[in-house]
ModelCIF file with pLDDT and N, C-alpha, C, O atoms, coordinates in Angstrom:
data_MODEL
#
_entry.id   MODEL 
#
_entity.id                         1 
_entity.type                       polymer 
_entity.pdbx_number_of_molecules   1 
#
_entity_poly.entity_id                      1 
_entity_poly.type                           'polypeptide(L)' 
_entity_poly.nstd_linkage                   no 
_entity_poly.nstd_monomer                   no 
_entity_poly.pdbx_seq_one_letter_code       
;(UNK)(UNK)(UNK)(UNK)(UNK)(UNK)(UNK)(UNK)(UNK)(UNK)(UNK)(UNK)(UNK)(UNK)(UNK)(UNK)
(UNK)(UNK)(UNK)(UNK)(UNK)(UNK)(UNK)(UNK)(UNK)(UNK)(UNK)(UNK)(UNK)(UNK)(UNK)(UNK)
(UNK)(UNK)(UNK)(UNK)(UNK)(UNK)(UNK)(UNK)(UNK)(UNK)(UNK)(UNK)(UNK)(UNK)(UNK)(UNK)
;
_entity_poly.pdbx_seq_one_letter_code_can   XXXXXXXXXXXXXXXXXXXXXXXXXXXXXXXXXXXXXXXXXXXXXXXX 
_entity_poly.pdbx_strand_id                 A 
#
loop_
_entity_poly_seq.entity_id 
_entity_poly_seq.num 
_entity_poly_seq.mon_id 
_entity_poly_seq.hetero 
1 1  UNK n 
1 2  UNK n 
1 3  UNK n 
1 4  UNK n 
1 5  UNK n 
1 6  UNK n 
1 7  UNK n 
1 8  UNK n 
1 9  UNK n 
1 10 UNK n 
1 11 UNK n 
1 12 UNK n 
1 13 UNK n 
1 14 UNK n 
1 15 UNK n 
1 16 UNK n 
1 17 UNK n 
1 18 UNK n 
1 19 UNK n 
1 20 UNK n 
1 21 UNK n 
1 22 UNK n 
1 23 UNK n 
1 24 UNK n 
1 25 UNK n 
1 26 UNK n 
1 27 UNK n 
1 28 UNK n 
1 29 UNK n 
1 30 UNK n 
1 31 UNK n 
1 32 UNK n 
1 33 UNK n 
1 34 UNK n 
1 35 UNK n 
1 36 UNK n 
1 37 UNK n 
1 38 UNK n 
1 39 UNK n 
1 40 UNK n 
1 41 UNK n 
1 42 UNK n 
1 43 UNK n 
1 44 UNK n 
1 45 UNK n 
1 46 UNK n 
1 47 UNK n 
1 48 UNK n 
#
_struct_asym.id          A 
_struct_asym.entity_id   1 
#
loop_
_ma_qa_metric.id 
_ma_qa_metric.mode 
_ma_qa_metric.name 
_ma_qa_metric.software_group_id 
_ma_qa_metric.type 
1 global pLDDT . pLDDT 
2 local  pLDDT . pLDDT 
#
_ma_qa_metric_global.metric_id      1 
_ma_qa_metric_global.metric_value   78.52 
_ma_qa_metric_global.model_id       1 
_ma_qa_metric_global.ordinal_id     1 
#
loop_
_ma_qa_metric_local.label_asym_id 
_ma_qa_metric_local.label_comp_id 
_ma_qa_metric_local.label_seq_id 
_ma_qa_metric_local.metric_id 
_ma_qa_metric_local.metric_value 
_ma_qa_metric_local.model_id 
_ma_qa_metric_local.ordinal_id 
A UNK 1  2 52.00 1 1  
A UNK 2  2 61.00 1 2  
A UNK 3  2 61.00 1 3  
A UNK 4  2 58.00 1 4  
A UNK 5  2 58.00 1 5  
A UNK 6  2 65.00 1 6  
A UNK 7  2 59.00 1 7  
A UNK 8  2 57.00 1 8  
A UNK 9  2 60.00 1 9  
A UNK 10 2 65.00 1 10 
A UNK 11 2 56.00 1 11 
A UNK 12 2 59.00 1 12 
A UNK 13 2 67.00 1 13 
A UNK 14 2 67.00 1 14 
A UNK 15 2 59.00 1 15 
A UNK 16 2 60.00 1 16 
A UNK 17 2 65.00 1 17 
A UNK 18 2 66.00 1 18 
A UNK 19 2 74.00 1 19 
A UNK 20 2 79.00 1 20 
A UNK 21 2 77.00 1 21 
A UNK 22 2 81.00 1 22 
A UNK 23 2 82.00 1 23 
A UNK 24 2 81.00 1 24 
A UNK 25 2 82.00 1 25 
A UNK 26 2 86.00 1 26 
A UNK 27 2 87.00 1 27 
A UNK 28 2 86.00 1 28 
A UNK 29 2 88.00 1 29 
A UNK 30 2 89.00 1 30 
A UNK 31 2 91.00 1 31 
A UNK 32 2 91.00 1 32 
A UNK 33 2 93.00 1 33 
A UNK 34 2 92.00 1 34 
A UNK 35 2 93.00 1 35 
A UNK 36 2 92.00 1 36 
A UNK 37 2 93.00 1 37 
A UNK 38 2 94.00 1 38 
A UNK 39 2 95.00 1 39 
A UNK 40 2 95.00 1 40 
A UNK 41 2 94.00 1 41 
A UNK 42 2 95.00 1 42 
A UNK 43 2 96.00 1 43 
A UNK 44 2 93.00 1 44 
A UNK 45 2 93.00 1 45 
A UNK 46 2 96.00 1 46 
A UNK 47 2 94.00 1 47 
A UNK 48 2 92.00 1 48 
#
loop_
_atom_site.group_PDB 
_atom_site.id 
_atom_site.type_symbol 
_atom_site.label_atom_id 
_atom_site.label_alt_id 
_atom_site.label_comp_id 
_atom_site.label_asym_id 
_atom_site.label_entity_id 
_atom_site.label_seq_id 
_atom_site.pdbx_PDB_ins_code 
_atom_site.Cartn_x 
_atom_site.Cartn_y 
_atom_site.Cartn_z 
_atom_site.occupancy 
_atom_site.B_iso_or_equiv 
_atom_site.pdbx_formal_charge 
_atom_site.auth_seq_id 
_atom_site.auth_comp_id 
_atom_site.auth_asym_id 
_atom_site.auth_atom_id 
_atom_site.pdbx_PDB_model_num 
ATOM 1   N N  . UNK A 1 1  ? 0.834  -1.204 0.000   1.00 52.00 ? 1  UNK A N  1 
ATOM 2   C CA . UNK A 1 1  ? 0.000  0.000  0.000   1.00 52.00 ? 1  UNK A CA 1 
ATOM 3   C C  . UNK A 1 1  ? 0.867  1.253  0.000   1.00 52.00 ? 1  UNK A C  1 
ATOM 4   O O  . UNK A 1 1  ? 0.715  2.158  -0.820  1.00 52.00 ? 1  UNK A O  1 
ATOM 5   N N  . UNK A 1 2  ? 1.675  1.255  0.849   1.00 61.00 ? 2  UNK A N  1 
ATOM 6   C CA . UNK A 1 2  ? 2.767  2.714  0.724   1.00 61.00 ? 2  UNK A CA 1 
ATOM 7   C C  . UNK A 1 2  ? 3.592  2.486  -0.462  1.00 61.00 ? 2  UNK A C  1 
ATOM 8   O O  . UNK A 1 2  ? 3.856  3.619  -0.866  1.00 61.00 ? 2  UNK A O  1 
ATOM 9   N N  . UNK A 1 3  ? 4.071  1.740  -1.138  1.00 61.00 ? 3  UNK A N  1 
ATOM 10  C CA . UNK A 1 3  ? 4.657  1.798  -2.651  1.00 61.00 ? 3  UNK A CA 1 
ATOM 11  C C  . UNK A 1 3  ? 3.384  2.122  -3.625  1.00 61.00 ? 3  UNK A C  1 
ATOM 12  O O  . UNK A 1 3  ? 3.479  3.075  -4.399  1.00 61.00 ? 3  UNK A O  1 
ATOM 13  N N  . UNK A 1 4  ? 2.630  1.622  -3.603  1.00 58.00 ? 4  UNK A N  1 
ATOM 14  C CA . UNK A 1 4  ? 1.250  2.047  -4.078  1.00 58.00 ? 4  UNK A CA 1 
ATOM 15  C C  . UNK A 1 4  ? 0.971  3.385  -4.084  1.00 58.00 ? 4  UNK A C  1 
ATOM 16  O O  . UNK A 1 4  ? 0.754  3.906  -5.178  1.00 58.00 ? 4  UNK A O  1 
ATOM 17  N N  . UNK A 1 5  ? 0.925  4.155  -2.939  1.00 58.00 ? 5  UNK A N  1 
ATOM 18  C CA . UNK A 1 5  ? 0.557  5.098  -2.567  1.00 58.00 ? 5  UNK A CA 1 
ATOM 19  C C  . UNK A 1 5  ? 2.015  6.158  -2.992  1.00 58.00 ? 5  UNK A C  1 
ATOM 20  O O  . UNK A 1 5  ? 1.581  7.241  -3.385  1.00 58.00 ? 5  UNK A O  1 
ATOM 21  N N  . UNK A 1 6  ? 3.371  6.129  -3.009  1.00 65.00 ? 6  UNK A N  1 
ATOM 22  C CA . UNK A 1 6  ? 4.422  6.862  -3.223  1.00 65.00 ? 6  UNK A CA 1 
ATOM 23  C C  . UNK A 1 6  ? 4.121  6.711  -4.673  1.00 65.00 ? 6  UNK A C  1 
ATOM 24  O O  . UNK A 1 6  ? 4.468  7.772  -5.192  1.00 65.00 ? 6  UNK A O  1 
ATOM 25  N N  . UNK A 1 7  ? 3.675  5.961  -5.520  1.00 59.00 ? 7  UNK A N  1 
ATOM 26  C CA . UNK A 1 7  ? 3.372  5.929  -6.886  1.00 59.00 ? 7  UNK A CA 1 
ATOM 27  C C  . UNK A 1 7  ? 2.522  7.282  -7.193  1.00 59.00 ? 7  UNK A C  1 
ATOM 28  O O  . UNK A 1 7  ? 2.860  8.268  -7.848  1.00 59.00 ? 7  UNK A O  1 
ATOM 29  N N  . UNK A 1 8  ? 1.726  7.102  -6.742  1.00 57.00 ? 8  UNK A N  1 
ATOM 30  C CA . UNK A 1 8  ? 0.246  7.799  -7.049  1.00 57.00 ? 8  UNK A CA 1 
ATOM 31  C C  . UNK A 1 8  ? 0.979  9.587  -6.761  1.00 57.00 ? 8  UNK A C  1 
ATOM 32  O O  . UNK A 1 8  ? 0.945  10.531 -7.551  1.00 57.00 ? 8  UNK A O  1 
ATOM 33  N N  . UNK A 1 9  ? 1.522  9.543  -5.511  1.00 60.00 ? 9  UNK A N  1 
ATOM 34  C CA . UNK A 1 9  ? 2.203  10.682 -5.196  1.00 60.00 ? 9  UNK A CA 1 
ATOM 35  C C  . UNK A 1 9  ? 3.342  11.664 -6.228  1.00 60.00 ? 9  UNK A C  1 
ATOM 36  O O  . UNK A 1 9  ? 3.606  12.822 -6.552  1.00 60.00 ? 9  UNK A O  1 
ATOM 37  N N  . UNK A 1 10 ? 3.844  9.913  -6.481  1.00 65.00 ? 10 UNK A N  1 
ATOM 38  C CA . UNK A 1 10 ? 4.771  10.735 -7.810  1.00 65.00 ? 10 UNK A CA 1 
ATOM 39  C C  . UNK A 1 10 ? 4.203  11.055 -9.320  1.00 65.00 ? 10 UNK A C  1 
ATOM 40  O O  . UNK A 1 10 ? 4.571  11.837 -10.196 1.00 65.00 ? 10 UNK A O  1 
ATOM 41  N N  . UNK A 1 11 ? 3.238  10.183 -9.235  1.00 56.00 ? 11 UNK A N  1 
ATOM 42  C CA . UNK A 1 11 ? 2.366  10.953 -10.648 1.00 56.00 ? 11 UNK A CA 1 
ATOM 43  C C  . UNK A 1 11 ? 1.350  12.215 -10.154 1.00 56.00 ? 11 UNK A C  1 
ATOM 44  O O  . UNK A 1 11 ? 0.550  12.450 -11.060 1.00 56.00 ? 11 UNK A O  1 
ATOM 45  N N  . UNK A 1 12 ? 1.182  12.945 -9.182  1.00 59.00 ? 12 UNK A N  1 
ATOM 46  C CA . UNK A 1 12 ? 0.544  14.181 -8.663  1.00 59.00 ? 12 UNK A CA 1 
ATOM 47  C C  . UNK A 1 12 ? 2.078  14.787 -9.222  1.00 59.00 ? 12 UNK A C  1 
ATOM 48  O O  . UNK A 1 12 ? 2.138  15.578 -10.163 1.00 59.00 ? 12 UNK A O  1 
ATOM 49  N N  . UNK A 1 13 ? 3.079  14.375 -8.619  1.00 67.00 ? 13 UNK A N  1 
ATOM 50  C CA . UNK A 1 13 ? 4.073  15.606 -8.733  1.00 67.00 ? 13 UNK A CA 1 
ATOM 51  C C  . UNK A 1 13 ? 4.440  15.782 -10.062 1.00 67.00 ? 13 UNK A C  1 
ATOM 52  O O  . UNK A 1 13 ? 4.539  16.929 -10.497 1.00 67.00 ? 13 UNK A O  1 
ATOM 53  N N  . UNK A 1 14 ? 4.713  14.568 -10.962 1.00 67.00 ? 14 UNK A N  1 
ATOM 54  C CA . UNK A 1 14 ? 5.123  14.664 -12.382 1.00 67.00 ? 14 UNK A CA 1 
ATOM 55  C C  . UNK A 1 14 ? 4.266  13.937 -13.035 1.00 67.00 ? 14 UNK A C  1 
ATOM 56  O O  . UNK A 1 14 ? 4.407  12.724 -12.874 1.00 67.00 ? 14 UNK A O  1 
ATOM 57  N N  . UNK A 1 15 ? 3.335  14.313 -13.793 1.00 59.00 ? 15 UNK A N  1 
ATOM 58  C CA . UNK A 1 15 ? 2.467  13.489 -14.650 1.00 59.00 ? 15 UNK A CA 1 
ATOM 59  C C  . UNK A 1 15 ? 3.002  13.656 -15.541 1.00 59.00 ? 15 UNK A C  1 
ATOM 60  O O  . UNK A 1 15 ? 3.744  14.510 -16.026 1.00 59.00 ? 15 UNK A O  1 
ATOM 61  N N  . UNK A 1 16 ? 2.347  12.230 -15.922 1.00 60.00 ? 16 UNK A N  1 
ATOM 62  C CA . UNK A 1 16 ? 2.351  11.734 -17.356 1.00 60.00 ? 16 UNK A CA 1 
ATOM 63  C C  . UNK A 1 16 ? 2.077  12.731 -18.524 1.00 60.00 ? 16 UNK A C  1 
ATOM 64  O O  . UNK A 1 16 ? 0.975  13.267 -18.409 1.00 60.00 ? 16 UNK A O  1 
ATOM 65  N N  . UNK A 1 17 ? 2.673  13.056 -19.437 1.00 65.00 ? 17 UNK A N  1 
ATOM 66  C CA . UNK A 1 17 ? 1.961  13.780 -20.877 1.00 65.00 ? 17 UNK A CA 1 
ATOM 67  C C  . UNK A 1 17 ? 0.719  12.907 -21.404 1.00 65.00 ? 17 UNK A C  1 
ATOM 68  O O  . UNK A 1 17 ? 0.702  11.702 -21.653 1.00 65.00 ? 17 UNK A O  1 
ATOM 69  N N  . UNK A 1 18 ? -0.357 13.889 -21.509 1.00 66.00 ? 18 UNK A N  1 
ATOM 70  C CA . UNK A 1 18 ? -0.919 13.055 -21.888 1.00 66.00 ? 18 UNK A CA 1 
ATOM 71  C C  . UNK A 1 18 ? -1.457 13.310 -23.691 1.00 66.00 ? 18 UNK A C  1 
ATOM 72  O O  . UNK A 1 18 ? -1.690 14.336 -24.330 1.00 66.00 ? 18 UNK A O  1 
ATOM 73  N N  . UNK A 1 19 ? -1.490 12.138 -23.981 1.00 74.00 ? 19 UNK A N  1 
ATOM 74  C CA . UNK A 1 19 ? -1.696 11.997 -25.697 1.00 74.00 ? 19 UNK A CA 1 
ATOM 75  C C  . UNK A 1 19 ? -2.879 12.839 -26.286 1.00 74.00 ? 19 UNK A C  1 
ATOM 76  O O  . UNK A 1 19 ? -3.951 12.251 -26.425 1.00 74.00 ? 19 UNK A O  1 
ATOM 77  N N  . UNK A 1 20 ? -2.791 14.142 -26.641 1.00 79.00 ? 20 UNK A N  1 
ATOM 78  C CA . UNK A 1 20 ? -3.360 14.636 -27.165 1.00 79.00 ? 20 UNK A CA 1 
ATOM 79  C C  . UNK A 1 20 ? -3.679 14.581 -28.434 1.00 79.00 ? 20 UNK A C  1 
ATOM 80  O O  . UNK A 1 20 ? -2.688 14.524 -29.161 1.00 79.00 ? 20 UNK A O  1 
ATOM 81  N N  . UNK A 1 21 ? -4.866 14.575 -29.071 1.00 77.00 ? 21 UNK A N  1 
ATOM 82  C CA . UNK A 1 21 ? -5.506 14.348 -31.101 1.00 77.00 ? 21 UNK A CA 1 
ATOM 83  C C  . UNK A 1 21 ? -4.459 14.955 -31.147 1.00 77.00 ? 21 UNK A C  1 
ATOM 84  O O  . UNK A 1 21 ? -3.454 14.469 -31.665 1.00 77.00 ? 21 UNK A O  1 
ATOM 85  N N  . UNK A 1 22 ? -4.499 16.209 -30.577 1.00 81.00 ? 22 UNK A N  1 
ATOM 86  C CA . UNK A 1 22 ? -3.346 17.179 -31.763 1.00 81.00 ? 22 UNK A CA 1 
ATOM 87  C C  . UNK A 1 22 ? -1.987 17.057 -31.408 1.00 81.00 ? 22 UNK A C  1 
ATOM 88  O O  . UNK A 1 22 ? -1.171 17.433 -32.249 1.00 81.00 ? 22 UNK A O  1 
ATOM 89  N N  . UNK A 1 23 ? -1.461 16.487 -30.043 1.00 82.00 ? 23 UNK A N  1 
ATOM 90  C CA . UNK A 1 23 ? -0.123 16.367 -29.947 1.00 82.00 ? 23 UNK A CA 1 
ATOM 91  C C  . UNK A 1 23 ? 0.398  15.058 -30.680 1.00 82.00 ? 23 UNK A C  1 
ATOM 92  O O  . UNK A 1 23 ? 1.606  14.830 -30.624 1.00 82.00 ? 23 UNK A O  1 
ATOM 93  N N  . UNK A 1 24 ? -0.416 14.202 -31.348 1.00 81.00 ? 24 UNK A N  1 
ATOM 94  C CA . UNK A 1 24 ? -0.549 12.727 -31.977 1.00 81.00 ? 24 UNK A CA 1 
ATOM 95  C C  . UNK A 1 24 ? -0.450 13.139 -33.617 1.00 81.00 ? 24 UNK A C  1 
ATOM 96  O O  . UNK A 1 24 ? 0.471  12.603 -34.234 1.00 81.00 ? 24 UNK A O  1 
ATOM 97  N N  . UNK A 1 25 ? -1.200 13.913 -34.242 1.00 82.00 ? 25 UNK A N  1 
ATOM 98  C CA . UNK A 1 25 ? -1.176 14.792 -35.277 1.00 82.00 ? 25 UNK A CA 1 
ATOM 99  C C  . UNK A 1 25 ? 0.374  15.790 -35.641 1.00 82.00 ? 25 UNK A C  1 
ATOM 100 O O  . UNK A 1 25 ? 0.845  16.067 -36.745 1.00 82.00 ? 25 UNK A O  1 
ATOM 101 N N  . UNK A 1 26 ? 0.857  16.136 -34.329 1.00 86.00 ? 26 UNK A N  1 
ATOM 102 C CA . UNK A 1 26 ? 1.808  17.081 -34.709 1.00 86.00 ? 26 UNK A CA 1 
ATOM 103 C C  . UNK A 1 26 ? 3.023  15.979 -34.485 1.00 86.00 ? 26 UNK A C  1 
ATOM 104 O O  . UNK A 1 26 ? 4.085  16.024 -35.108 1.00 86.00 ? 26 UNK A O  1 
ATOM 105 N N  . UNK A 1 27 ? 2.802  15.321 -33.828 1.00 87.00 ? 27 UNK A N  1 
ATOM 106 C CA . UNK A 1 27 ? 4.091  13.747 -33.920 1.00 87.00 ? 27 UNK A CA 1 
ATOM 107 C C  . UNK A 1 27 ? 4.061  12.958 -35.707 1.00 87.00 ? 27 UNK A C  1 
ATOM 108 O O  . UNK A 1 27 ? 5.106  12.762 -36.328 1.00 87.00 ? 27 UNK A O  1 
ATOM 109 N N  . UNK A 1 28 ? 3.146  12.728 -36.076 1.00 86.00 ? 28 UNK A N  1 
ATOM 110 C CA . UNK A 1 28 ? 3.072  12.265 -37.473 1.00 86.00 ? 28 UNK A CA 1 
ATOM 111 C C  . UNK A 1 28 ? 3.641  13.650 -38.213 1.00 86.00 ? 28 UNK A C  1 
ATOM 112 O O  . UNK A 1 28 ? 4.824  13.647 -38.554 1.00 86.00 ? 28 UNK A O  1 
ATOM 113 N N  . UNK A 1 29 ? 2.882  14.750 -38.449 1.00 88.00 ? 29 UNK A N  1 
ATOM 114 C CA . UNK A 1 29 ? 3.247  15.485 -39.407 1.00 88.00 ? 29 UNK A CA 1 
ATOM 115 C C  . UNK A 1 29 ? 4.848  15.650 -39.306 1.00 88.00 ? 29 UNK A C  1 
ATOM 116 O O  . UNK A 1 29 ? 5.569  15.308 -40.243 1.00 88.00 ? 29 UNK A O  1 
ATOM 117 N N  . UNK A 1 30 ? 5.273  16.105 -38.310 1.00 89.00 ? 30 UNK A N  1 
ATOM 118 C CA . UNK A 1 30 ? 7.140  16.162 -37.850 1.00 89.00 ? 30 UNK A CA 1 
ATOM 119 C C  . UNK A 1 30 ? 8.210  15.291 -38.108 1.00 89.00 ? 30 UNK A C  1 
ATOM 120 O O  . UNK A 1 30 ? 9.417  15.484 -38.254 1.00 89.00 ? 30 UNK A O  1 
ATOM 121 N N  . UNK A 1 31 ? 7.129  13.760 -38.144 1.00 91.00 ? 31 UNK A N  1 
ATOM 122 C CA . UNK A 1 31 ? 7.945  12.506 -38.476 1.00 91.00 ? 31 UNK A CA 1 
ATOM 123 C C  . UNK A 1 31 ? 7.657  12.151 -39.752 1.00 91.00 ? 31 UNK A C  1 
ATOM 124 O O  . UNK A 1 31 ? 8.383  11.248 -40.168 1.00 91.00 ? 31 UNK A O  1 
ATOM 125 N N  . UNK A 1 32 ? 6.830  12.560 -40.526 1.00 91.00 ? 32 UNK A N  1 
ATOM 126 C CA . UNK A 1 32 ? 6.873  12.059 -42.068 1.00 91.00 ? 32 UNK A CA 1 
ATOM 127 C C  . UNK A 1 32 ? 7.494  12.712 -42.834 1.00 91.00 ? 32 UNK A C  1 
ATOM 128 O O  . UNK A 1 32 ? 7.612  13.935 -42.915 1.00 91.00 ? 32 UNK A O  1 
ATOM 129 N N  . UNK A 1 33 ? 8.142  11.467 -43.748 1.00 93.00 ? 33 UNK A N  1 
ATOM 130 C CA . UNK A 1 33 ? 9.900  12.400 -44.714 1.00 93.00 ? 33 UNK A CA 1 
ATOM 131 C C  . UNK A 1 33 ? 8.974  11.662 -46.196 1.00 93.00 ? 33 UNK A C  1 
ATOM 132 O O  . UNK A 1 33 ? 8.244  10.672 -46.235 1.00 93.00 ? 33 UNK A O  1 
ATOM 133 N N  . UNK A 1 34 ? 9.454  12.787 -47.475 1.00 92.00 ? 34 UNK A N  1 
ATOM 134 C CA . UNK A 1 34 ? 8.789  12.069 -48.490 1.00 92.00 ? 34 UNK A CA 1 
ATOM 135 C C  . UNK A 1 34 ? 9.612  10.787 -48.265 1.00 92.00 ? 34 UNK A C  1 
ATOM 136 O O  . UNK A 1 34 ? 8.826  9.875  -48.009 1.00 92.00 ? 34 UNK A O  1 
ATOM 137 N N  . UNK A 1 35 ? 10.636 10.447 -48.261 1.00 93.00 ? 35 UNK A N  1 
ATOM 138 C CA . UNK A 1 35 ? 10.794 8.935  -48.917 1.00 93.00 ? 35 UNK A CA 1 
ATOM 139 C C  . UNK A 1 35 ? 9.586  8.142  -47.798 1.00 93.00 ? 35 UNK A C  1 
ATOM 140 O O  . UNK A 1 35 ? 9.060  7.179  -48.357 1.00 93.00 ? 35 UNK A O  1 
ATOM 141 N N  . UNK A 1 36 ? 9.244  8.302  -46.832 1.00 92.00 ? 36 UNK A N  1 
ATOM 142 C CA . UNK A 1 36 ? 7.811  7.721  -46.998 1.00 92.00 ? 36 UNK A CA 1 
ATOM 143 C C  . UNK A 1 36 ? 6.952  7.337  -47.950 1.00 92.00 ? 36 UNK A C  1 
ATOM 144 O O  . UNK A 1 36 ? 6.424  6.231  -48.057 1.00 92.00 ? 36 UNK A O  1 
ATOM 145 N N  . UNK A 1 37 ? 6.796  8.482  -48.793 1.00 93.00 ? 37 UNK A N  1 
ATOM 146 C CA . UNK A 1 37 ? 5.643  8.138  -49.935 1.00 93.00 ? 37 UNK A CA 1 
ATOM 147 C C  . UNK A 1 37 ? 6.114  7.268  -51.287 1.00 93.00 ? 37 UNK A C  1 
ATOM 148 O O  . UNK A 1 37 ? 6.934  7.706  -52.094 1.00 93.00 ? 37 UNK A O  1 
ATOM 149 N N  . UNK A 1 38 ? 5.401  5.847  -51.410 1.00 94.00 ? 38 UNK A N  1 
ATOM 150 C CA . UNK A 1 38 ? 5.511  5.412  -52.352 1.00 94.00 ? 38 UNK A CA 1 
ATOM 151 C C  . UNK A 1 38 ? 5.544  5.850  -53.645 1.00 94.00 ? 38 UNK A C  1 
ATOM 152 O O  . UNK A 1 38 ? 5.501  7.080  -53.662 1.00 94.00 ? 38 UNK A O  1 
ATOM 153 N N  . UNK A 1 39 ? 5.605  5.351  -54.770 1.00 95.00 ? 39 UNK A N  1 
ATOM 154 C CA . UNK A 1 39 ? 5.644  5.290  -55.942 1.00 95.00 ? 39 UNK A CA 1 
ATOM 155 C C  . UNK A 1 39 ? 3.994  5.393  -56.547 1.00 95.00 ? 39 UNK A C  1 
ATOM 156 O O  . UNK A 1 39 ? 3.545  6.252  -57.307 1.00 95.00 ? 39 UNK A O  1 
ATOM 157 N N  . UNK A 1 40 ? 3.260  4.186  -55.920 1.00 95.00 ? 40 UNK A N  1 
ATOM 158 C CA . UNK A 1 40 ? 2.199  4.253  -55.842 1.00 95.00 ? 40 UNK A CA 1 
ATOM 159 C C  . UNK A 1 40 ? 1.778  5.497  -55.526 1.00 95.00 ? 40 UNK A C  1 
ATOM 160 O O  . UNK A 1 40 ? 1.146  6.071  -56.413 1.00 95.00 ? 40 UNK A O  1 
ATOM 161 N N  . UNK A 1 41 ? 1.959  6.105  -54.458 1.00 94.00 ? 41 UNK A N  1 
ATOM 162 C CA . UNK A 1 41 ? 1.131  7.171  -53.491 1.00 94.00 ? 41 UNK A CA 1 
ATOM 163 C C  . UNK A 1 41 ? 1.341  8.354  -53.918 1.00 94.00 ? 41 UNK A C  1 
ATOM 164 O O  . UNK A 1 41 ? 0.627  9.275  -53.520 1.00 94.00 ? 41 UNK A O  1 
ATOM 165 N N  . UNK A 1 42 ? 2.790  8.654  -55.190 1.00 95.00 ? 42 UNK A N  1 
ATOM 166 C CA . UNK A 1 42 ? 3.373  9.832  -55.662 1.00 95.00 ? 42 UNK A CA 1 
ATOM 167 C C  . UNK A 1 42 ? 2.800  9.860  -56.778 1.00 95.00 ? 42 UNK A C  1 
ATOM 168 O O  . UNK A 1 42 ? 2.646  11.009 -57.193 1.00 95.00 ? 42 UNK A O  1 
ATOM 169 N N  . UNK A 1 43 ? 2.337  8.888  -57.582 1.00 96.00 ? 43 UNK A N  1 
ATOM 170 C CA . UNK A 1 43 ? 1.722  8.682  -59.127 1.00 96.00 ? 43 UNK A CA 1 
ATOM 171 C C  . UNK A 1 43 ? 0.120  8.967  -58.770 1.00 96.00 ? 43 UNK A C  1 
ATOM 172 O O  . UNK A 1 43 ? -0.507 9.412  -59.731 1.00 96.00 ? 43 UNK A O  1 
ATOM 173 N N  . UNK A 1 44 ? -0.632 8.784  -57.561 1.00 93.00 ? 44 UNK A N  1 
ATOM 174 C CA . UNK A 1 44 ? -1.994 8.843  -57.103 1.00 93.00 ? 44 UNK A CA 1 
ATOM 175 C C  . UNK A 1 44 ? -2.319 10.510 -57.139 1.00 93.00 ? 44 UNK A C  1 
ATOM 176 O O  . UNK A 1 44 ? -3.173 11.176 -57.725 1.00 93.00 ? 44 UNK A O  1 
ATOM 177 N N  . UNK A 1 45 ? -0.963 10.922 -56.012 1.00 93.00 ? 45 UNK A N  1 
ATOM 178 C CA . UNK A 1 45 ? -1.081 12.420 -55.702 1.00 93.00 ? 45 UNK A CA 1 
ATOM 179 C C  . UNK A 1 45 ? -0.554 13.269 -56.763 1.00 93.00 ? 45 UNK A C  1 
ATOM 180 O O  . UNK A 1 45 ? -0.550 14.498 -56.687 1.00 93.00 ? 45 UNK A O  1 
ATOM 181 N N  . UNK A 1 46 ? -0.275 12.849 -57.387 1.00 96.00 ? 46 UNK A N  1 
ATOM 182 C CA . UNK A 1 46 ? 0.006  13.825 -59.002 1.00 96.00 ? 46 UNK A CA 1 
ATOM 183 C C  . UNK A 1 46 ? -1.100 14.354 -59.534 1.00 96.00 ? 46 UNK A C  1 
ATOM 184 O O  . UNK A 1 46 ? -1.531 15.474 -59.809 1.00 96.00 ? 46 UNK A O  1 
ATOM 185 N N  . UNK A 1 47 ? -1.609 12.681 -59.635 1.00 94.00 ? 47 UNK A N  1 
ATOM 186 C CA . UNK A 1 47 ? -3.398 12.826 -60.416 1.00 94.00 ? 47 UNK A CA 1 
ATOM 187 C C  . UNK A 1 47 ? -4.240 13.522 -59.901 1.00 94.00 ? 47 UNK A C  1 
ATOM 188 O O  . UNK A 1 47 ? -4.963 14.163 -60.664 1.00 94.00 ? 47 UNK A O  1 
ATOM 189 N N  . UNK A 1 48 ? -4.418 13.627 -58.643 1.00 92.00 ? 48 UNK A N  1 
ATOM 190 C CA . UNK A 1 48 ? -5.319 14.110 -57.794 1.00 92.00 ? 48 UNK A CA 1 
ATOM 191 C C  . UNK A 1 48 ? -4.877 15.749 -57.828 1.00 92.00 ? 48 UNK A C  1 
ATOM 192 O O  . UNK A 1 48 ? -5.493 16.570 -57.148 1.00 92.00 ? 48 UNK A O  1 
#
């Protein structure tokens, strides 16, 4: 119960980040490089 409880204490003092739509959104956009995009996906987005 007191390791239990020093847990709980230390997430009051330092929480967790928590996963925000848009902090999840701004992690993808930051991490995608074209060589990501296929051949496929570059011949699609041309057309389009």
């Amino acid at each position: 119960a007191r390791r239990i409880h020093n847990s709980a204490v230390e997430v009051l003092r330092r929480p967790a980040p928590e996963e925000t739509v848009t902090a999840s959104f701004g992690k993808f956009i930051s991490g995608v490089k074209s060589e990501h995009l296929s051949s496929v996906v570059l011949h699609r987005s041309k057309r389009m």
